[in-house]
PDB file of N, CA and C in Angstrom:
ATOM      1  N   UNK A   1       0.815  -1.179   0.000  1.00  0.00           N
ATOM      2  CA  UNK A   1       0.000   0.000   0.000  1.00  0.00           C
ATOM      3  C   UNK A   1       0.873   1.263   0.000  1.00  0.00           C
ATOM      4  N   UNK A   2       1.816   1.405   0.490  1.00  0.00           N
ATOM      5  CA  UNK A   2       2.717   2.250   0.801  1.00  0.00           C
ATOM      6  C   UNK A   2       3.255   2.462  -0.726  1.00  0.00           C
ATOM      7  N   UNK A   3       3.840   1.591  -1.691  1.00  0.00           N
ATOM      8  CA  UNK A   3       4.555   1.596  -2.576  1.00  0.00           C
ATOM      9  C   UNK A   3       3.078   2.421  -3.254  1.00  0.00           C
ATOM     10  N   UNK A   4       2.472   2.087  -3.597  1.00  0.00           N
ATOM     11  CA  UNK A   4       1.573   2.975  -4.546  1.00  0.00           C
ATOM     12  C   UNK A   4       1.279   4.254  -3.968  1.00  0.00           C
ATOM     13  N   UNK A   5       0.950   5.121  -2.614  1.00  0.00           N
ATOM     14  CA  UNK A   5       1.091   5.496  -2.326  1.00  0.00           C
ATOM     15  C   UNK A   5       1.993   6.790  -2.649  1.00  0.00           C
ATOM     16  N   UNK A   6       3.485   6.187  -2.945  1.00  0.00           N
ATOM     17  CA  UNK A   6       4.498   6.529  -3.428  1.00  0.00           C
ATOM     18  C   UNK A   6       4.537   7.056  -4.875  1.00  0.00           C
ATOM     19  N   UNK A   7       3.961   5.696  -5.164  1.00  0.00           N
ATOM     20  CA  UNK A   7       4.151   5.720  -6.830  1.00  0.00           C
ATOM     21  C   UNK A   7       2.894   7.154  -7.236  1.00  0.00           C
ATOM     22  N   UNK A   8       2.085   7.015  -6.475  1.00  0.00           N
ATOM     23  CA  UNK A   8       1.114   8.145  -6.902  1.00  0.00           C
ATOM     24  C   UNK A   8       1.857   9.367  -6.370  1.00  0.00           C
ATOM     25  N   UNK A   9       2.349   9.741  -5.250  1.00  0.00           N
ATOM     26  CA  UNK A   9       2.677  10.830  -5.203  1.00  0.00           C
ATOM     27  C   UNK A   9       3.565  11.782  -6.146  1.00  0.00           C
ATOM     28  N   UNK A  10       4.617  10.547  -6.501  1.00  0.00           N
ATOM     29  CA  UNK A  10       5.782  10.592  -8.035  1.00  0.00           C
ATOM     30  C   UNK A  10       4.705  11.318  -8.978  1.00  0.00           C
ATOM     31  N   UNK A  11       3.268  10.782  -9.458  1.00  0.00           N
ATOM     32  CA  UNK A  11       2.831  10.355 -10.662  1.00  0.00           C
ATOM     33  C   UNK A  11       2.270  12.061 -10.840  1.00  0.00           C
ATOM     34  N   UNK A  12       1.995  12.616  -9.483  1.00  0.00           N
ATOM     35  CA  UNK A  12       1.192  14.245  -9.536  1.00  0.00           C
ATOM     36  C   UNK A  12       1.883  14.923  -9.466  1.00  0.00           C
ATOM     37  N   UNK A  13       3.350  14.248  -8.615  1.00  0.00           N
ATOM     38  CA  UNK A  13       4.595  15.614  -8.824  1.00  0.00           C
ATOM     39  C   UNK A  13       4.992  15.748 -10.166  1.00  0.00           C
ATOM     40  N   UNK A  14       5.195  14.753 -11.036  1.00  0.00           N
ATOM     41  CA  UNK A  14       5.857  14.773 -12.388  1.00  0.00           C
ATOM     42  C   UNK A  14       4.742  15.366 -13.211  1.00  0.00           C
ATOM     43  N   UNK A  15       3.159  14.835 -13.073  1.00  0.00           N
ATOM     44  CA  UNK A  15       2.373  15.575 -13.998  1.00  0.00           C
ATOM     45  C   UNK A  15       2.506  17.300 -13.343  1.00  0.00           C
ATOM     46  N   UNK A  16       2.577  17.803 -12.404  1.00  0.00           N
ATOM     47  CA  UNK A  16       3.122  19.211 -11.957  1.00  0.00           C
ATOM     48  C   UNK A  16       3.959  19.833 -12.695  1.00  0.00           C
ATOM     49  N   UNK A  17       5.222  19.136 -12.707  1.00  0.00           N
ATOM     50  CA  UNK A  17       6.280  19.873 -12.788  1.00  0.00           C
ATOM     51  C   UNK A  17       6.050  19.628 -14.830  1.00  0.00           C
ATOM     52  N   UNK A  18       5.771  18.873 -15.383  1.00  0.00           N
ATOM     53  CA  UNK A  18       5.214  18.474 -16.662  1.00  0.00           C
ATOM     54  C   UNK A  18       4.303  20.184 -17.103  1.00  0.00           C
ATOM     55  N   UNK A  19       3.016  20.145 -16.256  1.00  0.00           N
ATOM     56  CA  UNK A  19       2.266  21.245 -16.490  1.00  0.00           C
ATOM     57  C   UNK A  19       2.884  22.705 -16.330  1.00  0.00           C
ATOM     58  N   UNK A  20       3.998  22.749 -15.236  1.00  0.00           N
ATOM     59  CA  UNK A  20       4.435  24.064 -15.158  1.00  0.00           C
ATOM     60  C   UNK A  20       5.621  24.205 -16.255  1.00  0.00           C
ATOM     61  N   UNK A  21       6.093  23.149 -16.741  1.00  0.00           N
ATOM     62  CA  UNK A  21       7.038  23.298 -17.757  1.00  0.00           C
ATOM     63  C   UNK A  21       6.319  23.777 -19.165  1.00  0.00           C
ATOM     64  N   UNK A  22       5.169  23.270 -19.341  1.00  0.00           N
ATOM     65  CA  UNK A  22       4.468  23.454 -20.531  1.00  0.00           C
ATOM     66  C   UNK A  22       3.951  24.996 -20.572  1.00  0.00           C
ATOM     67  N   UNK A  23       3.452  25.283 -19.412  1.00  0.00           N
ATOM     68  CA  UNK A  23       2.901  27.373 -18.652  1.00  0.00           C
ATOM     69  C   UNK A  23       4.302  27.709 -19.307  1.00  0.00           C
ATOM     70  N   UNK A  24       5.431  27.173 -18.565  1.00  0.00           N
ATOM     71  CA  UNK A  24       6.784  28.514 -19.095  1.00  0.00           C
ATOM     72  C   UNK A  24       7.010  28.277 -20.179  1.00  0.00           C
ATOM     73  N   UNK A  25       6.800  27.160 -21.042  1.00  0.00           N
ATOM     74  CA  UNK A  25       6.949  27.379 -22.367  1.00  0.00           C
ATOM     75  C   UNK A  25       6.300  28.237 -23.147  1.00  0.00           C
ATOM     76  N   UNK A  26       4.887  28.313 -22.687  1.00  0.00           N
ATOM     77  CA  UNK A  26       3.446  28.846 -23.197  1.00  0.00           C
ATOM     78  C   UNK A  26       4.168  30.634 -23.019  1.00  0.00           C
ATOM     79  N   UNK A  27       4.477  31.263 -21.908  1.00  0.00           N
ATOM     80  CA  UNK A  27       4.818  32.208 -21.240  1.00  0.00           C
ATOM     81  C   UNK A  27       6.258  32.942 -22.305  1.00  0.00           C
ATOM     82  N   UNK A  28       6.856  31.731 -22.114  1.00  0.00           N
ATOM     83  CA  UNK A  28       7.884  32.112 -23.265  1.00  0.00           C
ATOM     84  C   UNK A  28       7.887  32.333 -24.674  1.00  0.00           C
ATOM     85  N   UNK A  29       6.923  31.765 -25.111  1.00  0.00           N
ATOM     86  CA  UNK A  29       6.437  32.037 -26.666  1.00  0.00           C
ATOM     87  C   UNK A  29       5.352  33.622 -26.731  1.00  0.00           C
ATOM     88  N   UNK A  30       4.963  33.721 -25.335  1.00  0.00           N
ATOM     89  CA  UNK A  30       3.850  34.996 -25.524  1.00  0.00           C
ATOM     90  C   UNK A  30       4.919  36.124 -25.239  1.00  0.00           C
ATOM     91  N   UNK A  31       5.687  36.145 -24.344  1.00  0.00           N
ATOM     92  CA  UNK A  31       6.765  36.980 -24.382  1.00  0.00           C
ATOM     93  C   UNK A  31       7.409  37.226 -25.386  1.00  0.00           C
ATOM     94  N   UNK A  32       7.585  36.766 -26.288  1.00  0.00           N
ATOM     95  CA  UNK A  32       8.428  36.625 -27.439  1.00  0.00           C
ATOM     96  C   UNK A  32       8.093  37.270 -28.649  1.00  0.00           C
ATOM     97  N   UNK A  33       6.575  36.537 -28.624  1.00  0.00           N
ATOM     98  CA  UNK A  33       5.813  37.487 -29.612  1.00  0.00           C
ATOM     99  C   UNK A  33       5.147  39.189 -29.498  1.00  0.00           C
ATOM    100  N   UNK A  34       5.205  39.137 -28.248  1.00  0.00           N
ATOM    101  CA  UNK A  34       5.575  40.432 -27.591  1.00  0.00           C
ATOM    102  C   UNK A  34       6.488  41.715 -28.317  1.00  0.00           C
ATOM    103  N   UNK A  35       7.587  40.901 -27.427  1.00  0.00           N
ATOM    104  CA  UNK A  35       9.015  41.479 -28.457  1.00  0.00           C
ATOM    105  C   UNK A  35       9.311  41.426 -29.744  1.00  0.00           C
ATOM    106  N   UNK A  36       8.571  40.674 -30.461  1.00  0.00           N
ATOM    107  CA  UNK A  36       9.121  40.831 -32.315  1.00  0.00           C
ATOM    108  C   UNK A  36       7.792  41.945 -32.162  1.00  0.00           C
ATOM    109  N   UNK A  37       6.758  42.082 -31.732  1.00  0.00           N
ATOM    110  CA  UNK A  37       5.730  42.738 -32.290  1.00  0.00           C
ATOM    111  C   UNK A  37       6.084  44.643 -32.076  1.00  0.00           C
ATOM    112  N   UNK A  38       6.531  44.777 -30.777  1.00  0.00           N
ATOM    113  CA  UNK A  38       7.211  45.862 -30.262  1.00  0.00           C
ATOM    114  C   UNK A  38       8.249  46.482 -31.283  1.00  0.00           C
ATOM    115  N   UNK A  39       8.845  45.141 -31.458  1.00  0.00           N
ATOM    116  CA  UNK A  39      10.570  45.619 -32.785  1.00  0.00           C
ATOM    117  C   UNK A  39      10.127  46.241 -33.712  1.00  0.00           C
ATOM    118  N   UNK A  40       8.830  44.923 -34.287  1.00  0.00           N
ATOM    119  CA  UNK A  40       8.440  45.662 -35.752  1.00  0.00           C
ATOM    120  C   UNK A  40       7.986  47.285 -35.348  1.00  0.00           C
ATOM    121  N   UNK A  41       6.844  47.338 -34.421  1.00  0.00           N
ATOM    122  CA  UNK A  41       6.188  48.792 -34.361  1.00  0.00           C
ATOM    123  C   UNK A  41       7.281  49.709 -34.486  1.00  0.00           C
ATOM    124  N   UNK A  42       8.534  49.375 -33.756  1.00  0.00           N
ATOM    125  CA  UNK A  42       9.887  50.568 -33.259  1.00  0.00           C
ATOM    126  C   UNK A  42      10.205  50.602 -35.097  1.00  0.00           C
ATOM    127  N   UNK A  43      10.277  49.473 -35.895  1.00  0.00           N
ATOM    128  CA  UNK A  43      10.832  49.672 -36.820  1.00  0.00           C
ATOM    129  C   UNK A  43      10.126  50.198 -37.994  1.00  0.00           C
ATOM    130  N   UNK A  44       8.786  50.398 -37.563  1.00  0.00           N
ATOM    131  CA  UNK A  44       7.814  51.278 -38.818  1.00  0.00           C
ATOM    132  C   UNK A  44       7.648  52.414 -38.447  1.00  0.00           C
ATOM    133  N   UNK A  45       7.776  52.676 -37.510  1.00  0.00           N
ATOM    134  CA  UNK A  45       7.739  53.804 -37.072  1.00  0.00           C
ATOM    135  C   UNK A  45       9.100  55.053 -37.213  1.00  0.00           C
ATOM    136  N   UNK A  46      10.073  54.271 -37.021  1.00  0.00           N
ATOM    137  CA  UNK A  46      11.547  54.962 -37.682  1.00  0.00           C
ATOM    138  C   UNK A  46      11.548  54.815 -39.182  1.00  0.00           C
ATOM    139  N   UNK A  47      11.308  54.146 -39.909  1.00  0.00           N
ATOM    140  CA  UNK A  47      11.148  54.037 -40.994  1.00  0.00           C
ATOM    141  C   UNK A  47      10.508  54.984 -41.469  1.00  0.00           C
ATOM    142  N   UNK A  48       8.776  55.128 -40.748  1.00  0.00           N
ATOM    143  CA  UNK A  48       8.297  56.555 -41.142  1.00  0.00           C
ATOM    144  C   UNK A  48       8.528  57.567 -41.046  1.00  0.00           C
ATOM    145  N   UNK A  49       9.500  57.647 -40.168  1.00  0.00           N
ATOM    146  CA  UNK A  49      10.124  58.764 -39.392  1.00  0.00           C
ATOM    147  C   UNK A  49      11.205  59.520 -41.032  1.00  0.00           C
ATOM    148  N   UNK A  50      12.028  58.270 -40.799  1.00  0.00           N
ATOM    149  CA  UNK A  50      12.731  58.600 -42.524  1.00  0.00           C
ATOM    150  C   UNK A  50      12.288  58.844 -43.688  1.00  0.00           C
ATOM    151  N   UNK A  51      11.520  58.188 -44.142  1.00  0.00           N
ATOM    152  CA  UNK A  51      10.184  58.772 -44.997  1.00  0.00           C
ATOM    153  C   UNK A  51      10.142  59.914 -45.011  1.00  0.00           C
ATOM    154  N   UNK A  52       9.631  60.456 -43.977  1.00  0.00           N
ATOM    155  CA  UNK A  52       9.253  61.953 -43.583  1.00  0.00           C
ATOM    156  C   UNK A  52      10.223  63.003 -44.166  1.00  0.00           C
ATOM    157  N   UNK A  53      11.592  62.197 -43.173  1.00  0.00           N
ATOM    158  CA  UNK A  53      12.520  63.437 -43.780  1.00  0.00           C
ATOM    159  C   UNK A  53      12.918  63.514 -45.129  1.00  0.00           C
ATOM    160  N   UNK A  54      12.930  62.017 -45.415  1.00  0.00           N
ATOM    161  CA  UNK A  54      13.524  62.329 -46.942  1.00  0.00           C
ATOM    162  C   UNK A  54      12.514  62.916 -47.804  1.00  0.00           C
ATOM    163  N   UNK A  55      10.933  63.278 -47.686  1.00  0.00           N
ATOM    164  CA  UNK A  55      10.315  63.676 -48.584  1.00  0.00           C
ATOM    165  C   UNK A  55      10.793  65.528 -48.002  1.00  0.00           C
ATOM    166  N   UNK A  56      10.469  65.976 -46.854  1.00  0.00           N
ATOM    167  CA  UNK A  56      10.713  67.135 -46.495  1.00  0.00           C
ATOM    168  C   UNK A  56      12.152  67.525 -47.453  1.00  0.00           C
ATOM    169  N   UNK A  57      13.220  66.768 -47.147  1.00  0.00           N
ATOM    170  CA  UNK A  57      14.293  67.125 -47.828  1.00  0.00           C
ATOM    171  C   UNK A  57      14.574  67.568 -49.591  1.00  0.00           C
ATOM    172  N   UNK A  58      13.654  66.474 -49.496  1.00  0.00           N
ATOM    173  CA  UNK A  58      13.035  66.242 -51.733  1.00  0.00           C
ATOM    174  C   UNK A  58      12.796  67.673 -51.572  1.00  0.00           C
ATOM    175  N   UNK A  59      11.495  67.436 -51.573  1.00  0.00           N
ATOM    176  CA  UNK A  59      10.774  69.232 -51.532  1.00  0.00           C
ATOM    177  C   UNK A  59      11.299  70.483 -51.444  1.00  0.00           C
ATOM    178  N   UNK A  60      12.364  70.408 -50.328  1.00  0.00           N
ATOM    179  CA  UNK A  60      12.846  71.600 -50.113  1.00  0.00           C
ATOM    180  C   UNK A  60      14.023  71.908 -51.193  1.00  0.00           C
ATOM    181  N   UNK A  61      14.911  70.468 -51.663  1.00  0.00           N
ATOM    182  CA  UNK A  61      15.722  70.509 -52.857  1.00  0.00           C
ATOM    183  C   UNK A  61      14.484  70.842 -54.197  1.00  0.00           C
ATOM    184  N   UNK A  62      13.401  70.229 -54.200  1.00  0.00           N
ATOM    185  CA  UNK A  62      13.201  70.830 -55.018  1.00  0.00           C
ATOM    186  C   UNK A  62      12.128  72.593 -55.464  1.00  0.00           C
ATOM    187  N   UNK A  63      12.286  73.295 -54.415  1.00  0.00           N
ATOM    188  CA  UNK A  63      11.962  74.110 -54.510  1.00  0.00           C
ATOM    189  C   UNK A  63      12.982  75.215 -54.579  1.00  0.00           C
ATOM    190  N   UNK A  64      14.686  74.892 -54.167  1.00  0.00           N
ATOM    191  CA  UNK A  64      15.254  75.601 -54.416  1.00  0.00           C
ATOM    192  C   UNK A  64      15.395  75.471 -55.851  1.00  0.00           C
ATOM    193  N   UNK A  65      15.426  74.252 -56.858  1.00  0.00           N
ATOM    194  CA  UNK A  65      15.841  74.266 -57.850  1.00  0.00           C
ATOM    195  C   UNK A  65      14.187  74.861 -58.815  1.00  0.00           C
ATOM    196  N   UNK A  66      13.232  74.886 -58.205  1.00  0.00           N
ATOM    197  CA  UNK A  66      12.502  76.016 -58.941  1.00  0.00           C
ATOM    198  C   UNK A  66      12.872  77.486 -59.328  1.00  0.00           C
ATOM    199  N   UNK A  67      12.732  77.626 -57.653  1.00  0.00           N
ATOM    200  CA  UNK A  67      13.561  79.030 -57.357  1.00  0.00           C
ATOM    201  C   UNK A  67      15.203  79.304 -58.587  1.00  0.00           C
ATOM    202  N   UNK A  68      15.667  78.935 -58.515  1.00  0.00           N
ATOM    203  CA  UNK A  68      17.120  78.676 -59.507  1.00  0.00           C
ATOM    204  C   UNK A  68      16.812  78.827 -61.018  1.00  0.00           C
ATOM    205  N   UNK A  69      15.468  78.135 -61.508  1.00  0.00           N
ATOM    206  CA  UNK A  69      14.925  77.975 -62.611  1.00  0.00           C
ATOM    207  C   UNK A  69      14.448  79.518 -62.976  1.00  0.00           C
ATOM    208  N   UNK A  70      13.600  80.065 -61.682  1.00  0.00           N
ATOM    209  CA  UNK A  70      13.054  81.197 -62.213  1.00  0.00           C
ATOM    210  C   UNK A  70      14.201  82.087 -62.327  1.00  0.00           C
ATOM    211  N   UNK A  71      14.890  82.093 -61.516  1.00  0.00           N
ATOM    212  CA  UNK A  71      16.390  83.606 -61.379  1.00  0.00           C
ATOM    213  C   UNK A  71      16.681  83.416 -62.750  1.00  0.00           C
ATOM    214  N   UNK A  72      17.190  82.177 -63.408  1.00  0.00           N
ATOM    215  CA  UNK A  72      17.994  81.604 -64.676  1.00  0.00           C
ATOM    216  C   UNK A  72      17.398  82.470 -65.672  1.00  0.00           C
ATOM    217  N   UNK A  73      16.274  81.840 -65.630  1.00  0.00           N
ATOM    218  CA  UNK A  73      15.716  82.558 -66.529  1.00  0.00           C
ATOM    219  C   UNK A  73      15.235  83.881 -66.734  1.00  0.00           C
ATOM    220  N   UNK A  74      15.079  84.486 -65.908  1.00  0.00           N
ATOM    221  CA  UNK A  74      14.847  86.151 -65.346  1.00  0.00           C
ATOM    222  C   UNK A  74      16.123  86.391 -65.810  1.00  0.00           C
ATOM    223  N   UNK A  75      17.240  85.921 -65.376  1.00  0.00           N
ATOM    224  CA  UNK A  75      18.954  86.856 -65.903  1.00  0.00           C
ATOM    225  C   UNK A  75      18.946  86.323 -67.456  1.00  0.00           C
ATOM    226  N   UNK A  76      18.967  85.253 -67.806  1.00  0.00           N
ATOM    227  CA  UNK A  76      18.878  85.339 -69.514  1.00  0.00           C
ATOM    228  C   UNK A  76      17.839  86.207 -70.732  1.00  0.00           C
ATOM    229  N   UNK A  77      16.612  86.218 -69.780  1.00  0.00           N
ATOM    230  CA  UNK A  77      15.341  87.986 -70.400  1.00  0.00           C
ATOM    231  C   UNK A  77      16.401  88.740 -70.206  1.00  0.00           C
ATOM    232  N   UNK A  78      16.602  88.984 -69.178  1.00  0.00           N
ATOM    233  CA  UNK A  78      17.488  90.587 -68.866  1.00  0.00           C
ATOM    234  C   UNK A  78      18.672  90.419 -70.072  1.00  0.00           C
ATOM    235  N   UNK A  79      19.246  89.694 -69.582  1.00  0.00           N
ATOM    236  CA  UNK A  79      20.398  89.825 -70.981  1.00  0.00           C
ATOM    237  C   UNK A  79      19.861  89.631 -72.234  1.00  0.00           C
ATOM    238  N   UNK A  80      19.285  89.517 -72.409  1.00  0.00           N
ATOM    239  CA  UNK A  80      18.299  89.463 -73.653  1.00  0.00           C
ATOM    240  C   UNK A  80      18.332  90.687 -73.863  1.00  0.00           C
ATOM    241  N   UNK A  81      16.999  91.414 -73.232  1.00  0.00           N
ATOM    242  CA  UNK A  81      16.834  93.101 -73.389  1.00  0.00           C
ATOM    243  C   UNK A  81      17.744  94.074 -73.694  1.00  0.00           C
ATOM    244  N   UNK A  82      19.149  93.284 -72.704  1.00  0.00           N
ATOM    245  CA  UNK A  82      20.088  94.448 -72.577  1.00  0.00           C
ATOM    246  C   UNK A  82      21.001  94.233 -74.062  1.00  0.00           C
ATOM    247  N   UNK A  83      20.951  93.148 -74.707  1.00  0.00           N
ATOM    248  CA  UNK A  83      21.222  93.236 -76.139  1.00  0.00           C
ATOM    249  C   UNK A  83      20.437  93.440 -77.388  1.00  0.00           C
ATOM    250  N   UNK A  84      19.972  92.790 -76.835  1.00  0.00           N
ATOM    251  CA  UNK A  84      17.968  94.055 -77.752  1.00  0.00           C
ATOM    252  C   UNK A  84      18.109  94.924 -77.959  1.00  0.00           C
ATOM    253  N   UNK A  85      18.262  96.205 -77.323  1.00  0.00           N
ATOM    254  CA  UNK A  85      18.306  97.535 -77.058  1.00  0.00           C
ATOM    255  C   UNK A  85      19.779  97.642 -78.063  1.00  0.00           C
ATOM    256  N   UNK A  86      21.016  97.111 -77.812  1.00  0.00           N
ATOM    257  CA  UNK A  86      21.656  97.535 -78.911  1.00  0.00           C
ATOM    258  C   UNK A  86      21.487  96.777 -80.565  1.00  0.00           C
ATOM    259  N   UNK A  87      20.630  96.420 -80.777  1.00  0.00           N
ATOM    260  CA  UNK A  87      20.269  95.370 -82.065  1.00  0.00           C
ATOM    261  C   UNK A  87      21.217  94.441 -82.748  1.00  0.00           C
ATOM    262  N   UNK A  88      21.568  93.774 -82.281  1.00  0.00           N
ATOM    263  CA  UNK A  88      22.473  92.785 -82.188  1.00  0.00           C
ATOM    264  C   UNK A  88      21.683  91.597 -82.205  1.00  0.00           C
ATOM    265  N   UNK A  89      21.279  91.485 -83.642  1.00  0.00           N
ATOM    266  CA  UNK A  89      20.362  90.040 -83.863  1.00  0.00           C
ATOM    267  C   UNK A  89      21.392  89.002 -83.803  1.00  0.00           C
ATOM    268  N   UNK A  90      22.578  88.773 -84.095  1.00  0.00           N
ATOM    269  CA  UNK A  90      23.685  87.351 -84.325  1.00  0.00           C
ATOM    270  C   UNK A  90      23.232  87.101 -82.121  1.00  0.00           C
ATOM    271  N   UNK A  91      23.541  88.295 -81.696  1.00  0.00           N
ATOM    272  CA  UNK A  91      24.049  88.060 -80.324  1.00  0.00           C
ATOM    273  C   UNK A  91      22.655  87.313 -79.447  1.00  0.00           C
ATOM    274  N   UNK A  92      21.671  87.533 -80.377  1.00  0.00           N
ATOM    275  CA  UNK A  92      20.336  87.722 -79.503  1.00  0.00           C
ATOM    276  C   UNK A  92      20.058  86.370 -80.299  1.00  0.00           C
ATOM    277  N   UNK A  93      20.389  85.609 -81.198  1.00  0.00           N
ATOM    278  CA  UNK A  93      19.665  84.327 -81.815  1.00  0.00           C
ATOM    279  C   UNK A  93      20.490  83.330 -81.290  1.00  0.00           C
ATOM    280  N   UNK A  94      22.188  83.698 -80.989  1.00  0.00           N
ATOM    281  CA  UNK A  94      23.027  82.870 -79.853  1.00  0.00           C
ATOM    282  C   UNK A  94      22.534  82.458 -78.607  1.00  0.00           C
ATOM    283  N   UNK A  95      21.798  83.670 -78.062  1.00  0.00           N
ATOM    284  CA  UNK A  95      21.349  83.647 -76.916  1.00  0.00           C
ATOM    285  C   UNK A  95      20.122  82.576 -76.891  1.00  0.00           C
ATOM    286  N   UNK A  96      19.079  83.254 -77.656  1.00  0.00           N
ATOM    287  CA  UNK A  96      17.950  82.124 -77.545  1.00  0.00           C
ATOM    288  C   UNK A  96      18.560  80.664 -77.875  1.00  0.00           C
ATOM    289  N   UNK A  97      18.871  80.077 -78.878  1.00  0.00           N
ATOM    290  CA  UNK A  97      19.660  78.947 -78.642  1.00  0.00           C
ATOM    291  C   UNK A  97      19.904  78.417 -77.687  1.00  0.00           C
ATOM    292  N   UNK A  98      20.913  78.876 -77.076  1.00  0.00           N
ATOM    293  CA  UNK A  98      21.055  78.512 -75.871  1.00  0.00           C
ATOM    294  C   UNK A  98      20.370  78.719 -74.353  1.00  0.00           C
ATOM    295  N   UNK A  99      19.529  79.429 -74.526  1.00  0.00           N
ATOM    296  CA  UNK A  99      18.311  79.395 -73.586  1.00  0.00           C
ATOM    297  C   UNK A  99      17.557  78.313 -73.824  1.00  0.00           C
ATOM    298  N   UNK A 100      17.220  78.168 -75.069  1.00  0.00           N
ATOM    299  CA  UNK A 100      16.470  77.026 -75.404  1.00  0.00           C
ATOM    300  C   UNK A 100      17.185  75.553 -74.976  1.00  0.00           C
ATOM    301  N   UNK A 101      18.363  75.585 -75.221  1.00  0.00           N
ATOM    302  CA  UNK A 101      19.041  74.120 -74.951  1.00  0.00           C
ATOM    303  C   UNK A 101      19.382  74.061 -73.322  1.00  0.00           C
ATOM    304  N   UNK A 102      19.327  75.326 -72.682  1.00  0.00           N
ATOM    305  CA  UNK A 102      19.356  74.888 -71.212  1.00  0.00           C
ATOM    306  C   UNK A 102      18.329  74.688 -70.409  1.00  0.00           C
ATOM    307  N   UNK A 103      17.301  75.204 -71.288  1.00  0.00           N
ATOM    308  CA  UNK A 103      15.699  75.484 -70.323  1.00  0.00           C
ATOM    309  C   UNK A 103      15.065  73.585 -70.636  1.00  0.00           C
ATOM    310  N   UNK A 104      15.535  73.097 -71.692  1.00  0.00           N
ATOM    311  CA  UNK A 104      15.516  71.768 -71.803  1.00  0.00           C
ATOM    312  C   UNK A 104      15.974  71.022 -70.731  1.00  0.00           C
ATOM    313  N   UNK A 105      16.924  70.791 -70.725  1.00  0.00           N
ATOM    314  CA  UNK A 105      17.776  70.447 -69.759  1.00  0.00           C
ATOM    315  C   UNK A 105      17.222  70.225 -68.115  1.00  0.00           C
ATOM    316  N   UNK A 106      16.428  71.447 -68.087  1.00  0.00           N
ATOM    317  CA  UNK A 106      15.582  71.289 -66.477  1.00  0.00           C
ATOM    318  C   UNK A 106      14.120  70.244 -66.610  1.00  0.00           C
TER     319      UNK A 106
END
């Protein structure tokens, strides 16, 4: 009587220690998924973060190179005019030419 006794007490400690091994496994996989889920958020979120700047950055490059576009062309009118005024058609059909082949170019 004693030996079974025994043998049963073995049989609830091992199914115990069985069940609490299976909880920390369980525990360890929810933790885990935890942490990849956290990583990803940290990592879309910096990501958007970069996004951000690099479009802010686009934009602002490309508004200086508007800005650049209009001056360009405002100083090539002006030099225009200012050879206009002395009638200098060779100087003034050079010019457009090459207004034309740089205004391409943008």
């Amino acid at each position: 009587m004693k030996a079974n006794q025994d043998l049963t007490g073995i049989l609830i400690t091992a199914l115990l220690l069985f069940i609490q091994f299976l909880f920390m496994i369980y525990a360890f996989y929810i933790q885990n998924k935890l942490f990849d889920r956290r990583l990803e958020d940290r990592l879309n979120k910096e990501r958007e973060n970069n996004l951000k700047s690099y479009l802010k950055n686009l934009e602002y490059s490309e508004e200086k190179l508007r800005r650049f576009k209009h001056d360009y062309r405002n100083m090539l009118i002006s030099l225009r005019n200012a050879i206009k005024e002395d009638d200098n058609d060779i100087l003034i059909n050079k010019l457009d030419r090459y207004s034309e082949n740089r205004s391409r170019k943008f």
